[in-house]
Protein backbone atom coordinates (compact mmCIF):
# COMPACT_ATOMS: atom_id res chain seq x y z
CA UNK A 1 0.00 0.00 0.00
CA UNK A 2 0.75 3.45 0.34
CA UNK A 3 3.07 5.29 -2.25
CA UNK A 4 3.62 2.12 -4.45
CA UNK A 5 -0.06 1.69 -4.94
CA UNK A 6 -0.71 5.17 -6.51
CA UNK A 7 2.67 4.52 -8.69
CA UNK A 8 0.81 1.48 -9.97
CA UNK A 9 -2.46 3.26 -10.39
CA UNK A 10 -0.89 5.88 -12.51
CA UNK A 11 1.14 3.83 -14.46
CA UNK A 12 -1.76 2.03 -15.74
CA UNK A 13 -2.88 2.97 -19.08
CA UNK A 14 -6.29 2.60 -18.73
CA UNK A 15 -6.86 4.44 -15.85
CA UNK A 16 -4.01 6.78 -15.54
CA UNK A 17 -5.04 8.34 -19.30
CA UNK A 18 -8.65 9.05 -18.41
CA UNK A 19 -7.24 10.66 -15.20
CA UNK A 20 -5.11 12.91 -16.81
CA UNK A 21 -7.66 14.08 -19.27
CA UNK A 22 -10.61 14.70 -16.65
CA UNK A 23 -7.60 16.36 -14.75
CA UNK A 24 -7.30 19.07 -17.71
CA UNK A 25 -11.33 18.68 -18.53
CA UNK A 26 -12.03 19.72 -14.32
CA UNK A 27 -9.66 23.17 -14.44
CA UNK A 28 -12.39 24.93 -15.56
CA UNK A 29 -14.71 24.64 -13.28
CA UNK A 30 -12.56 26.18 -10.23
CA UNK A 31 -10.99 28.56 -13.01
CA UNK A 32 -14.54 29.74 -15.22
CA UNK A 33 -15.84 31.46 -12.20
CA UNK A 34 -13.50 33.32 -11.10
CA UNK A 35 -12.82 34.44 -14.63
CA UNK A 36 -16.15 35.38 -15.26
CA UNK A 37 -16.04 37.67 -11.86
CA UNK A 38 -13.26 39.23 -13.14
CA UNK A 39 -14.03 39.78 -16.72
CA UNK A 40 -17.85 40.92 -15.71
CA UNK A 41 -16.25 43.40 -13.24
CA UNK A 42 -14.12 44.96 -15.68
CA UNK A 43 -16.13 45.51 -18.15
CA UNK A 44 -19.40 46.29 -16.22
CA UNK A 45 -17.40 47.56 -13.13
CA UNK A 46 -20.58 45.76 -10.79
CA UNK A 47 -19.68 42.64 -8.59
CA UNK A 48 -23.43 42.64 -8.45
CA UNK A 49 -23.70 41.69 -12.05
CA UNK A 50 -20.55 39.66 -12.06
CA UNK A 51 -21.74 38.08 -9.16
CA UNK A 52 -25.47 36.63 -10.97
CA UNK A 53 -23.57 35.68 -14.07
CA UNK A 54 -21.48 33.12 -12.04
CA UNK A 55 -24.42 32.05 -9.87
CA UNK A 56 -26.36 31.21 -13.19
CA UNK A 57 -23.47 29.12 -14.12
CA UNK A 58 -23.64 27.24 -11.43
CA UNK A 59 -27.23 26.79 -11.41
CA UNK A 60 -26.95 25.49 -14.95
CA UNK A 61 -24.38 22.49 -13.71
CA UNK A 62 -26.48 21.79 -10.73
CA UNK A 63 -29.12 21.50 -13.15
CA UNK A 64 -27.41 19.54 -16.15
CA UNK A 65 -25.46 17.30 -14.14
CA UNK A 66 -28.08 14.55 -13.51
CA UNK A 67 -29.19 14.43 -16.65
CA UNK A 68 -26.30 13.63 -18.36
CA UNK A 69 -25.35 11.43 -16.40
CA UNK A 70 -28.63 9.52 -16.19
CA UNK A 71 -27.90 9.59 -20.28
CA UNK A 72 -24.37 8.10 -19.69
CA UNK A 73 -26.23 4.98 -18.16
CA UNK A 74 -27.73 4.44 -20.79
CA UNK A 75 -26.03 5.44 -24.12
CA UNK A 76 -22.18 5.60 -22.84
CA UNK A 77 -20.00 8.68 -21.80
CA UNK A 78 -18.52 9.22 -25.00
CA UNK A 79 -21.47 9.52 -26.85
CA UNK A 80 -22.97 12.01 -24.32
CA UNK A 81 -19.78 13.90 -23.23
CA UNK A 82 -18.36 14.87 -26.32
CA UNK A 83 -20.66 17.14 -28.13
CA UNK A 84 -21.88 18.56 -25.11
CA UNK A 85 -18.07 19.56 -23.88
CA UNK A 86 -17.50 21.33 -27.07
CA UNK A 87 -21.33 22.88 -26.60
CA UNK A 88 -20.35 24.16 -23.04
CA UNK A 89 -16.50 25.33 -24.42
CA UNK A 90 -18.44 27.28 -27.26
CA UNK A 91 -20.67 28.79 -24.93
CA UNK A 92 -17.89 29.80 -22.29
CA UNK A 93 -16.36 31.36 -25.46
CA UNK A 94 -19.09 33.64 -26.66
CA UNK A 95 -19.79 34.80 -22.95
CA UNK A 96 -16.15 36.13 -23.24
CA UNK A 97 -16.74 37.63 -26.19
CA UNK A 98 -20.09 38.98 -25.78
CA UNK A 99 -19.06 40.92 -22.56
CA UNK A 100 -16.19 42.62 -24.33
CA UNK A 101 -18.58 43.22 -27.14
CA UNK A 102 -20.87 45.29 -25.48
CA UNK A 103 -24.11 42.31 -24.85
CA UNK A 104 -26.39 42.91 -22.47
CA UNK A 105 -26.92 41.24 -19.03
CA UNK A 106 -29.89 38.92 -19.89
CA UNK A 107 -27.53 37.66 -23.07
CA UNK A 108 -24.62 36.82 -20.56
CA UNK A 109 -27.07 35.18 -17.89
CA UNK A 110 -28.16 32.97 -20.60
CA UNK A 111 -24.98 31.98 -21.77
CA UNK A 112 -23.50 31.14 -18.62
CA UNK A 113 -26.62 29.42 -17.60
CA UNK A 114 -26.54 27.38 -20.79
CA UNK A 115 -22.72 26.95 -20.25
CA UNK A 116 -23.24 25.50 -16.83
CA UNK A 117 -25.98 23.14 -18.00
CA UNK A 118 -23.76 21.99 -21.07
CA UNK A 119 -20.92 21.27 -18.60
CA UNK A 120 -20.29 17.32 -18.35
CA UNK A 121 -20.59 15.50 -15.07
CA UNK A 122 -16.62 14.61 -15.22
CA UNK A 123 -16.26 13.54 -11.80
CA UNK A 124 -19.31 10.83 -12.15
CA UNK A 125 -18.00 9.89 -15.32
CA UNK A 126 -13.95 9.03 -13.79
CA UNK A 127 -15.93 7.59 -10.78
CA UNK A 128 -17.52 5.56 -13.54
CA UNK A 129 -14.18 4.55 -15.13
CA UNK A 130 -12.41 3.75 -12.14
CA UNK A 131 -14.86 0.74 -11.54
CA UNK A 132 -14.19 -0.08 -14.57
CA UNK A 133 -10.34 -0.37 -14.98
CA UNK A 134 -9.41 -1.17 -11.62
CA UNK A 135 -9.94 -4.14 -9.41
CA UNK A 136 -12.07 -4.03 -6.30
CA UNK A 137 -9.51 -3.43 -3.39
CA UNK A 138 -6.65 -1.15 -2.81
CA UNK A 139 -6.00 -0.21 -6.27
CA UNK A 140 -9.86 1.51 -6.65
CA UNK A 141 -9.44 2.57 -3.20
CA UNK A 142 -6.53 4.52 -4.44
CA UNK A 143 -7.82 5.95 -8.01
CA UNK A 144 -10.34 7.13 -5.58
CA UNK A 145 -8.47 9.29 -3.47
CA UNK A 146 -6.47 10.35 -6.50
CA UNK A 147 -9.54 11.63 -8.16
CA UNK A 148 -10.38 13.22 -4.71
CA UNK A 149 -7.04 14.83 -4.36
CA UNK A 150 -6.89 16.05 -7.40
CA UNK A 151 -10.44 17.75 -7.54
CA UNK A 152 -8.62 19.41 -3.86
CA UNK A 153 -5.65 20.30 -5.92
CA UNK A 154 -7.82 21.93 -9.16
CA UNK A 155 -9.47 24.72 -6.57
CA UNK A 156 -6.22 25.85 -5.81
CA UNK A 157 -4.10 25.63 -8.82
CA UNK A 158 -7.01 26.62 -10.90
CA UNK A 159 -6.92 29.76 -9.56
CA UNK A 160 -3.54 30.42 -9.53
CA UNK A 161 -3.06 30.04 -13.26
CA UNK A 162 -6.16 32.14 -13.52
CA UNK A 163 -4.26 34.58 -10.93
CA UNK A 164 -1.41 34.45 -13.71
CA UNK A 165 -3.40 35.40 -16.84
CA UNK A 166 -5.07 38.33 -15.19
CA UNK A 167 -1.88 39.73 -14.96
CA UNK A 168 -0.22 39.05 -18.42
CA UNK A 169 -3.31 39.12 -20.65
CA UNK A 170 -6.65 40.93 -21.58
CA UNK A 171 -9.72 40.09 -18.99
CA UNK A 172 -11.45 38.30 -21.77
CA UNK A 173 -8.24 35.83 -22.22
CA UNK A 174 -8.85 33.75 -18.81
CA UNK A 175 -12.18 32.50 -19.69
CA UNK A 176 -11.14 31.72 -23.58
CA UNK A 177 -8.16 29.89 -21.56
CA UNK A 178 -11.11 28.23 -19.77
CA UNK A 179 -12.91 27.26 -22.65
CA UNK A 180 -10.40 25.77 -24.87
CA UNK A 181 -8.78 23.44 -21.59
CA UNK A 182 -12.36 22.28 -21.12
CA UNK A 183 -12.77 20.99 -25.03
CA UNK A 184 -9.47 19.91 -24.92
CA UNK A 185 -9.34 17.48 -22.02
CA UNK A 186 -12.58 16.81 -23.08
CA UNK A 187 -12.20 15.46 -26.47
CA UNK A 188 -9.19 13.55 -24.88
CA UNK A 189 -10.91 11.95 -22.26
CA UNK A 190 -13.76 11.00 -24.89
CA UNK A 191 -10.82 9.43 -27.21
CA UNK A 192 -10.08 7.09 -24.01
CA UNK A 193 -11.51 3.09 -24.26
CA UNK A 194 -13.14 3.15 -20.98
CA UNK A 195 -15.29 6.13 -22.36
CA UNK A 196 -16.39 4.83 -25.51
CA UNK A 197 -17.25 1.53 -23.97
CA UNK A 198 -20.84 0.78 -24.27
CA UNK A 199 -22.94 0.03 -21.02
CA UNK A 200 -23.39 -3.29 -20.28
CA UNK A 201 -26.90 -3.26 -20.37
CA UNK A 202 -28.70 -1.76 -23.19
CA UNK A 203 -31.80 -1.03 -22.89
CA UNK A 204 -34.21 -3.50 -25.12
CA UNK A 205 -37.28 -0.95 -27.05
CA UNK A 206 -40.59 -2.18 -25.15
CA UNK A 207 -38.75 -3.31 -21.41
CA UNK A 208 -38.18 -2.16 -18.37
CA UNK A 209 -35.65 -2.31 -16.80
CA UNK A 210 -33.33 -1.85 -13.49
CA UNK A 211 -31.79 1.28 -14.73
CA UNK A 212 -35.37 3.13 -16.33
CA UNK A 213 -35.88 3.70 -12.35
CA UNK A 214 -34.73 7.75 -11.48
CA UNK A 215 -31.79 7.08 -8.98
CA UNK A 216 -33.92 9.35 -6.58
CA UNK A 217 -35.95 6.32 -6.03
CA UNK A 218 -33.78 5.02 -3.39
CA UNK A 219 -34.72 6.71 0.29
CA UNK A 220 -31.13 5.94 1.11
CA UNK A 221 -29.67 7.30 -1.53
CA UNK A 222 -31.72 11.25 -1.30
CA UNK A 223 -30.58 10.68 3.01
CA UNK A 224 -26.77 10.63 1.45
CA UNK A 225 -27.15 13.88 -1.13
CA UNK A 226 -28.96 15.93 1.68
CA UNK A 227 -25.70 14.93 4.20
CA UNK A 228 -23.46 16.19 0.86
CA UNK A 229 -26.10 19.62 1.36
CA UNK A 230 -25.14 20.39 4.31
CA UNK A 231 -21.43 19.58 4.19
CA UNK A 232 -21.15 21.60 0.75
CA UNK A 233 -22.92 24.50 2.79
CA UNK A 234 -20.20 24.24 5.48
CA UNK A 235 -17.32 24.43 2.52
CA UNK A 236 -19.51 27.75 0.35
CA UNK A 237 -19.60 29.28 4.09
CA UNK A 238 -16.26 28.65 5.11
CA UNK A 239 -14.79 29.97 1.56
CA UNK A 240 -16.49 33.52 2.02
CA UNK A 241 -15.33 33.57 5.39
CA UNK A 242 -11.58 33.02 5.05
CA UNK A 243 -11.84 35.52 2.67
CA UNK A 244 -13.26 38.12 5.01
CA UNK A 245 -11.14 36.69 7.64
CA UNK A 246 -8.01 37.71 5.70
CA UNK A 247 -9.33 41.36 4.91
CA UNK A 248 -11.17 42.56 8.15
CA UNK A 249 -9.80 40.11 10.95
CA UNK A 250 -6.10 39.63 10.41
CA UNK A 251 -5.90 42.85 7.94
CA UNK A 252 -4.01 41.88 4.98
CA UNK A 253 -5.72 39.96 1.52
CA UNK A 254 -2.45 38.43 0.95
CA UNK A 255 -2.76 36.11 4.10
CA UNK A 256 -6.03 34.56 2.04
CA UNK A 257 -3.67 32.10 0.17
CA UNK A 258 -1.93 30.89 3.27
CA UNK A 259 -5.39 30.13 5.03
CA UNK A 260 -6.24 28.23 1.97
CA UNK A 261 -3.26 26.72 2.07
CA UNK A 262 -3.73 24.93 5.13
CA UNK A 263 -7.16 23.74 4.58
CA UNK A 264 -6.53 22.78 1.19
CA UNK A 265 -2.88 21.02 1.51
CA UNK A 266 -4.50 18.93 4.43
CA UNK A 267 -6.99 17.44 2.53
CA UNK A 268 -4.37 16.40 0.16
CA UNK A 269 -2.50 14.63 2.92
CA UNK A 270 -5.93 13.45 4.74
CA UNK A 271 -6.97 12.24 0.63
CA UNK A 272 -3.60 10.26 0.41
CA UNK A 273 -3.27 9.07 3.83
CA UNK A 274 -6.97 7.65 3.72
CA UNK A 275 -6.79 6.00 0.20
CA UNK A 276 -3.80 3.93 0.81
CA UNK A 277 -5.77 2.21 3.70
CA UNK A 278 -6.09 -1.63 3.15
CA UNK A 279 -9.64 -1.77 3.99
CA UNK A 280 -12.50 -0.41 2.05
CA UNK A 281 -15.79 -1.42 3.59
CA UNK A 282 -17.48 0.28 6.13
CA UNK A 283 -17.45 3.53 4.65
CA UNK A 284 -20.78 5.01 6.18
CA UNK A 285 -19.42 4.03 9.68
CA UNK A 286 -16.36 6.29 8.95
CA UNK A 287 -18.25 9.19 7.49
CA UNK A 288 -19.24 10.22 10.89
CA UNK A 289 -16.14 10.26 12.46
CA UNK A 290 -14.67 12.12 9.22
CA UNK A 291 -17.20 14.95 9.38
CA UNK A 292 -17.05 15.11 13.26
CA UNK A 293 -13.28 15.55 12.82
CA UNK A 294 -14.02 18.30 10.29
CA UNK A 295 -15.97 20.58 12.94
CA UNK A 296 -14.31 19.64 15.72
CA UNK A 297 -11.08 21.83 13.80
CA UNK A 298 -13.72 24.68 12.58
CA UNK A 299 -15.23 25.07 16.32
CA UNK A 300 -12.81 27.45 18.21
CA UNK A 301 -12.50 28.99 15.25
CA UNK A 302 -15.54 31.73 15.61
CA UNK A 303 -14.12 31.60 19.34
CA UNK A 304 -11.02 32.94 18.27
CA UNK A 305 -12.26 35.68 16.01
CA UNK A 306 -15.18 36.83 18.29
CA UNK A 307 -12.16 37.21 21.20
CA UNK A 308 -10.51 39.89 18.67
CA UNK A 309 -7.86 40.00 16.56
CA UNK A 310 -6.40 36.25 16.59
CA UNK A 311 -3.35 35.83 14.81
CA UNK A 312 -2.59 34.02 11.91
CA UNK A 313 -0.61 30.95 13.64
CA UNK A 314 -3.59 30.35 15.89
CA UNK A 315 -5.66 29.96 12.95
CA UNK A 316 -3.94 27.75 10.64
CA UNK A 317 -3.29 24.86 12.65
CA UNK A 318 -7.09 24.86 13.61
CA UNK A 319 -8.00 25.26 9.86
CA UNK A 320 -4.97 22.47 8.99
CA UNK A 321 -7.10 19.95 11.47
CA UNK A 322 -10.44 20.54 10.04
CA UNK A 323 -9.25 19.88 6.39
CA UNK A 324 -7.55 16.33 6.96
CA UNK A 325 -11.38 15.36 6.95
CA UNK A 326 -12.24 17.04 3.44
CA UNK A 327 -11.05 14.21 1.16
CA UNK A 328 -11.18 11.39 3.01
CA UNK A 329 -15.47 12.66 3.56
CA UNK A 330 -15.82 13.18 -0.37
CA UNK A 331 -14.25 9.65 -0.97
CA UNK A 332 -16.37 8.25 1.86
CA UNK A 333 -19.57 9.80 0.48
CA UNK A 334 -18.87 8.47 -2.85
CA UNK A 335 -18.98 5.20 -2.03
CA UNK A 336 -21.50 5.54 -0.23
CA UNK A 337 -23.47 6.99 -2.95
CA UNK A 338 -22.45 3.91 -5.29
CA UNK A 339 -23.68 1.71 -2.55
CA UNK A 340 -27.21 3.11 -2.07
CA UNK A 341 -27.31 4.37 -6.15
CA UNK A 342 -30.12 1.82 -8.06
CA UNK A 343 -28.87 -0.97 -10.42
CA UNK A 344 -27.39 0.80 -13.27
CA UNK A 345 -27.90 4.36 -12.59
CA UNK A 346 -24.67 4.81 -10.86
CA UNK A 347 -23.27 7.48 -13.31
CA UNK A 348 -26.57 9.51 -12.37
CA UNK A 349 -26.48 8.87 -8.54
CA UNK A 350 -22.49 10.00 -9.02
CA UNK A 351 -23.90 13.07 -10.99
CA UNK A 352 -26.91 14.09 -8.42
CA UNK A 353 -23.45 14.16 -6.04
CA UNK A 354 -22.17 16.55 -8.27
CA UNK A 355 -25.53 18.86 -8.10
CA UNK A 356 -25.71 18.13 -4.44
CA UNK A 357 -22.47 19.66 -3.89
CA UNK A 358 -22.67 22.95 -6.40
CA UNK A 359 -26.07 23.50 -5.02
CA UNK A 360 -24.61 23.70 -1.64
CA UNK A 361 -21.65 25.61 -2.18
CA UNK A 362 -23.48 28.14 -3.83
CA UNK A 363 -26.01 28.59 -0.73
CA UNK A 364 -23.40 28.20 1.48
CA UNK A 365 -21.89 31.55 -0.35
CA UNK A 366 -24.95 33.35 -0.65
CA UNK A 367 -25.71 32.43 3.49
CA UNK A 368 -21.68 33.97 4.41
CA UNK A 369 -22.49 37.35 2.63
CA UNK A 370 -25.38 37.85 4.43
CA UNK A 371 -24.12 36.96 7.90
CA UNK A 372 -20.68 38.35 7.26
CA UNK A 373 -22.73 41.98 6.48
CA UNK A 374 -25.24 41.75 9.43
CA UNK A 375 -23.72 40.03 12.25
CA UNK A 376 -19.62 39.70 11.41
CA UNK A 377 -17.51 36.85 10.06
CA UNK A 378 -17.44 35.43 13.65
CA UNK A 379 -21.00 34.47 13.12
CA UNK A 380 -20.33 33.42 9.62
CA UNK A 381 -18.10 30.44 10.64
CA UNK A 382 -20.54 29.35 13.27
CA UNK A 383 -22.93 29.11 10.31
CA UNK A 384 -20.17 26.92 8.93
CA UNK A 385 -19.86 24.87 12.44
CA UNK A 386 -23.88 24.33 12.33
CA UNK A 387 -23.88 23.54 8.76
CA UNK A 388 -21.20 20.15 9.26
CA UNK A 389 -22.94 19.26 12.90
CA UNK A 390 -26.13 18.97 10.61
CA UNK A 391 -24.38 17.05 8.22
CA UNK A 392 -22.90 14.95 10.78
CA UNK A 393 -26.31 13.72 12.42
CA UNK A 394 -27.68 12.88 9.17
CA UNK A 395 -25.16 10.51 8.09
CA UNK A 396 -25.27 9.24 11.23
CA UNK A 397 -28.88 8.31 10.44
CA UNK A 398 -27.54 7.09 6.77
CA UNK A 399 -25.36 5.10 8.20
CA UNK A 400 -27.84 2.95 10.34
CA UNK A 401 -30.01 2.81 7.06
CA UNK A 402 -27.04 1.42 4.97
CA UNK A 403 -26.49 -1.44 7.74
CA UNK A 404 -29.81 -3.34 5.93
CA UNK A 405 -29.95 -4.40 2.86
CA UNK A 406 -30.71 -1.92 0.45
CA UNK A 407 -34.06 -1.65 -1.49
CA UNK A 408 -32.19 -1.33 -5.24
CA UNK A 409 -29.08 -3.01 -4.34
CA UNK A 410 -27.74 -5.11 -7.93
CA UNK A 411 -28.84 -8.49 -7.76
């Protein structure tokens, strides 16, 4: 285990290929929205506006993301991802354009709306290929945590590089940078076998079968999404707040990437540490202990700032603790969500985990702003406390449901 696992993982053709592609095909989604921000800004010189133009685009993948992957299911990835990636890249592409060219604000809400919607469920579909082109055991368990890692690793080098082109090029160029990576890792990833394989059950014209049911039709499975909720809440919240944190607590916007930094780099060492474990069962037994451990570091954190001015060192270990828990929860809860997913609709289940988790973050963004105005950022990351407790409880409750059998589990 350990180090030589995730050597053997990535040297594998079949999986490592696919990773690297989604890996390029993911950027833009921690990269689009920040480049939309800035572009909107610049031209319109409104955070307001820049600020519904992004939300749209993430109500569009919240939206889109179940559907295509309920359509993966049943026709294949390839055959669904491909000409909507280059649908959603074209899209991304005129929004640049149009907002340099003068369009109006209903003509860039629709485009990033339609962009978001367009935008392919990549993480259900590498889920997806991961079961396929790696054994049941340590091997998955690590492809797992690499794909978990590396989703970690995309929200902070994503906006680095977008960080970078706002400095050397026009405000239009970071989002046409966004669009062509997406087509590009796209179209690779389609070009992949594991992607153009064929499901292995067709649908015969006339019957029904196991995967015609919605995934929603599992109890067990809508309990798992609404514990995702709450914990995507807790990361929208928590976001906002470090940002405010950095500006009105500790006084300087250039501490933001440190604070980051901690919570970010120890999910990539809680991601790696967890997915070279030997043992992969009893995943909604751990999820508990995971997302306890994730606001037990967050608690003395509104402490802290509601005591004054805390300084940075007491803050980052805290924020350090609580983010060994991030990966290590997202890989739990995605097994979990194969687990209680229908026969044959796990691309869709992996894909309302996807909506789940945008829908979330963006509430959880929209709830800091508000608190952060009215009652201080203090307040704002005991939203963020509340919002994981929640999440906590309920998959506490999932996790008694999961110990039956399940009502859709394959035959």
């Amino acid at each position: 285990m350990g180090l030589a696992t995730y050597l053997g993982v990535l040297r594998h053709g079949p999986a490592a290929w696919p990773f690297a592609a989604t890996v390029v095909a993911r950027l833009p989604i921690a990269m689009a929205p920040l480049g939309m921000v800035v572009l909107i800004q610049h031209v319109r010189g409104s955070y307001g506006i820049a600020g519904v133009v992004t939300g749209a685009f993430a109500v569009g993948i919240a939206i889109g993301a179940p559907i295509w992957g309920r359509l993966m299911d049943r026709l294949g990835q390839a055959r669904i991802i491909l000409p909507i990636v280059l649908a959603s890249a074209a899209l991304l592409a005129a929004l640049s354009i149009g907002a340099v060219q003068g369009a109006g604000n209903p003509a860039l809400v629709t485009l990033a709306t339609l962009a978001g919607v367009t935008f392919p469920p990549f993480s259900a579909a590498m889920r997806s290929t991961w079961r396929m082109v790696l054994p049941d055991g340590p091997d998955r368990r690590a492809g797992y945590a690499l794909d978990a890692v590396a989703v970690e690793s995309l929200f902070v080098g994503g906006p680095l590089i977008l960080s970078l082109l706002v400095v050397i090029t026009p405000p239009a160029v970071p989002l046409l940078v966004s669009a062509g990576l997406l087509a590009v890792g796209g179209a690779l990833y389609c070009s992949t076998e594991p992607a153009r394989r064929r499901p292995e059950r067709l649908a015969v014209p006339g019957e029904r079968t196991a995967s015609d049911r919605p995934a929603l039709v599992s109890p067990t499975l809508v309990l798992i999404l609404g514990v995702s909720a709450l914990m995507s809440i807790g990361f929208g919240v928590i976001d906002t707040s470090l940002a405010a944190t950095a500006r009105q607590v500790l006084g300087h916007q250039g501490e933001l990437g440190l604070l980051f930094a901690c919570i970010a780099g120890a999910s990539v060492v809680g991601g790696l540490v967890y997915g070279a474990r030997s043992s992969q069962d009893r995943e909604h037994r751990r999820l508990p202990f995971a997302l306890g451990l994730f606001a037990l570091g967050l608690a003395p954190v509104p402490a802290l700032i509601s005591a004054g001015r805390p300084p940075l060192w007491s803050l980052m270990p805290l924020l350090f603790l609580a983010g060994l828990a991030i990966a290590p929860a997202l890989i739990m809860l995605q097994t979990v969500v194969d687990r209680a997913a229908p026969s044959g609709r796990h691309n869709e289940a992996q894909a309302w985990l996807t909506t789940s988790n945008t829908t979330g973050g963006a509430a959880g963004t929209a709830v800091a702003g508000v608190l952060i105005d009215s009652l201080g950022v203090a307040a704002s990351f005991a939203a963020a406390v509340l919002a994981v407790v929640l999440s906590c409880g309920l998959a506490v409750r999932a996790r008694y449901r999961l110990q039956v059998p399940l009502e859709y589990a394959p035959a």
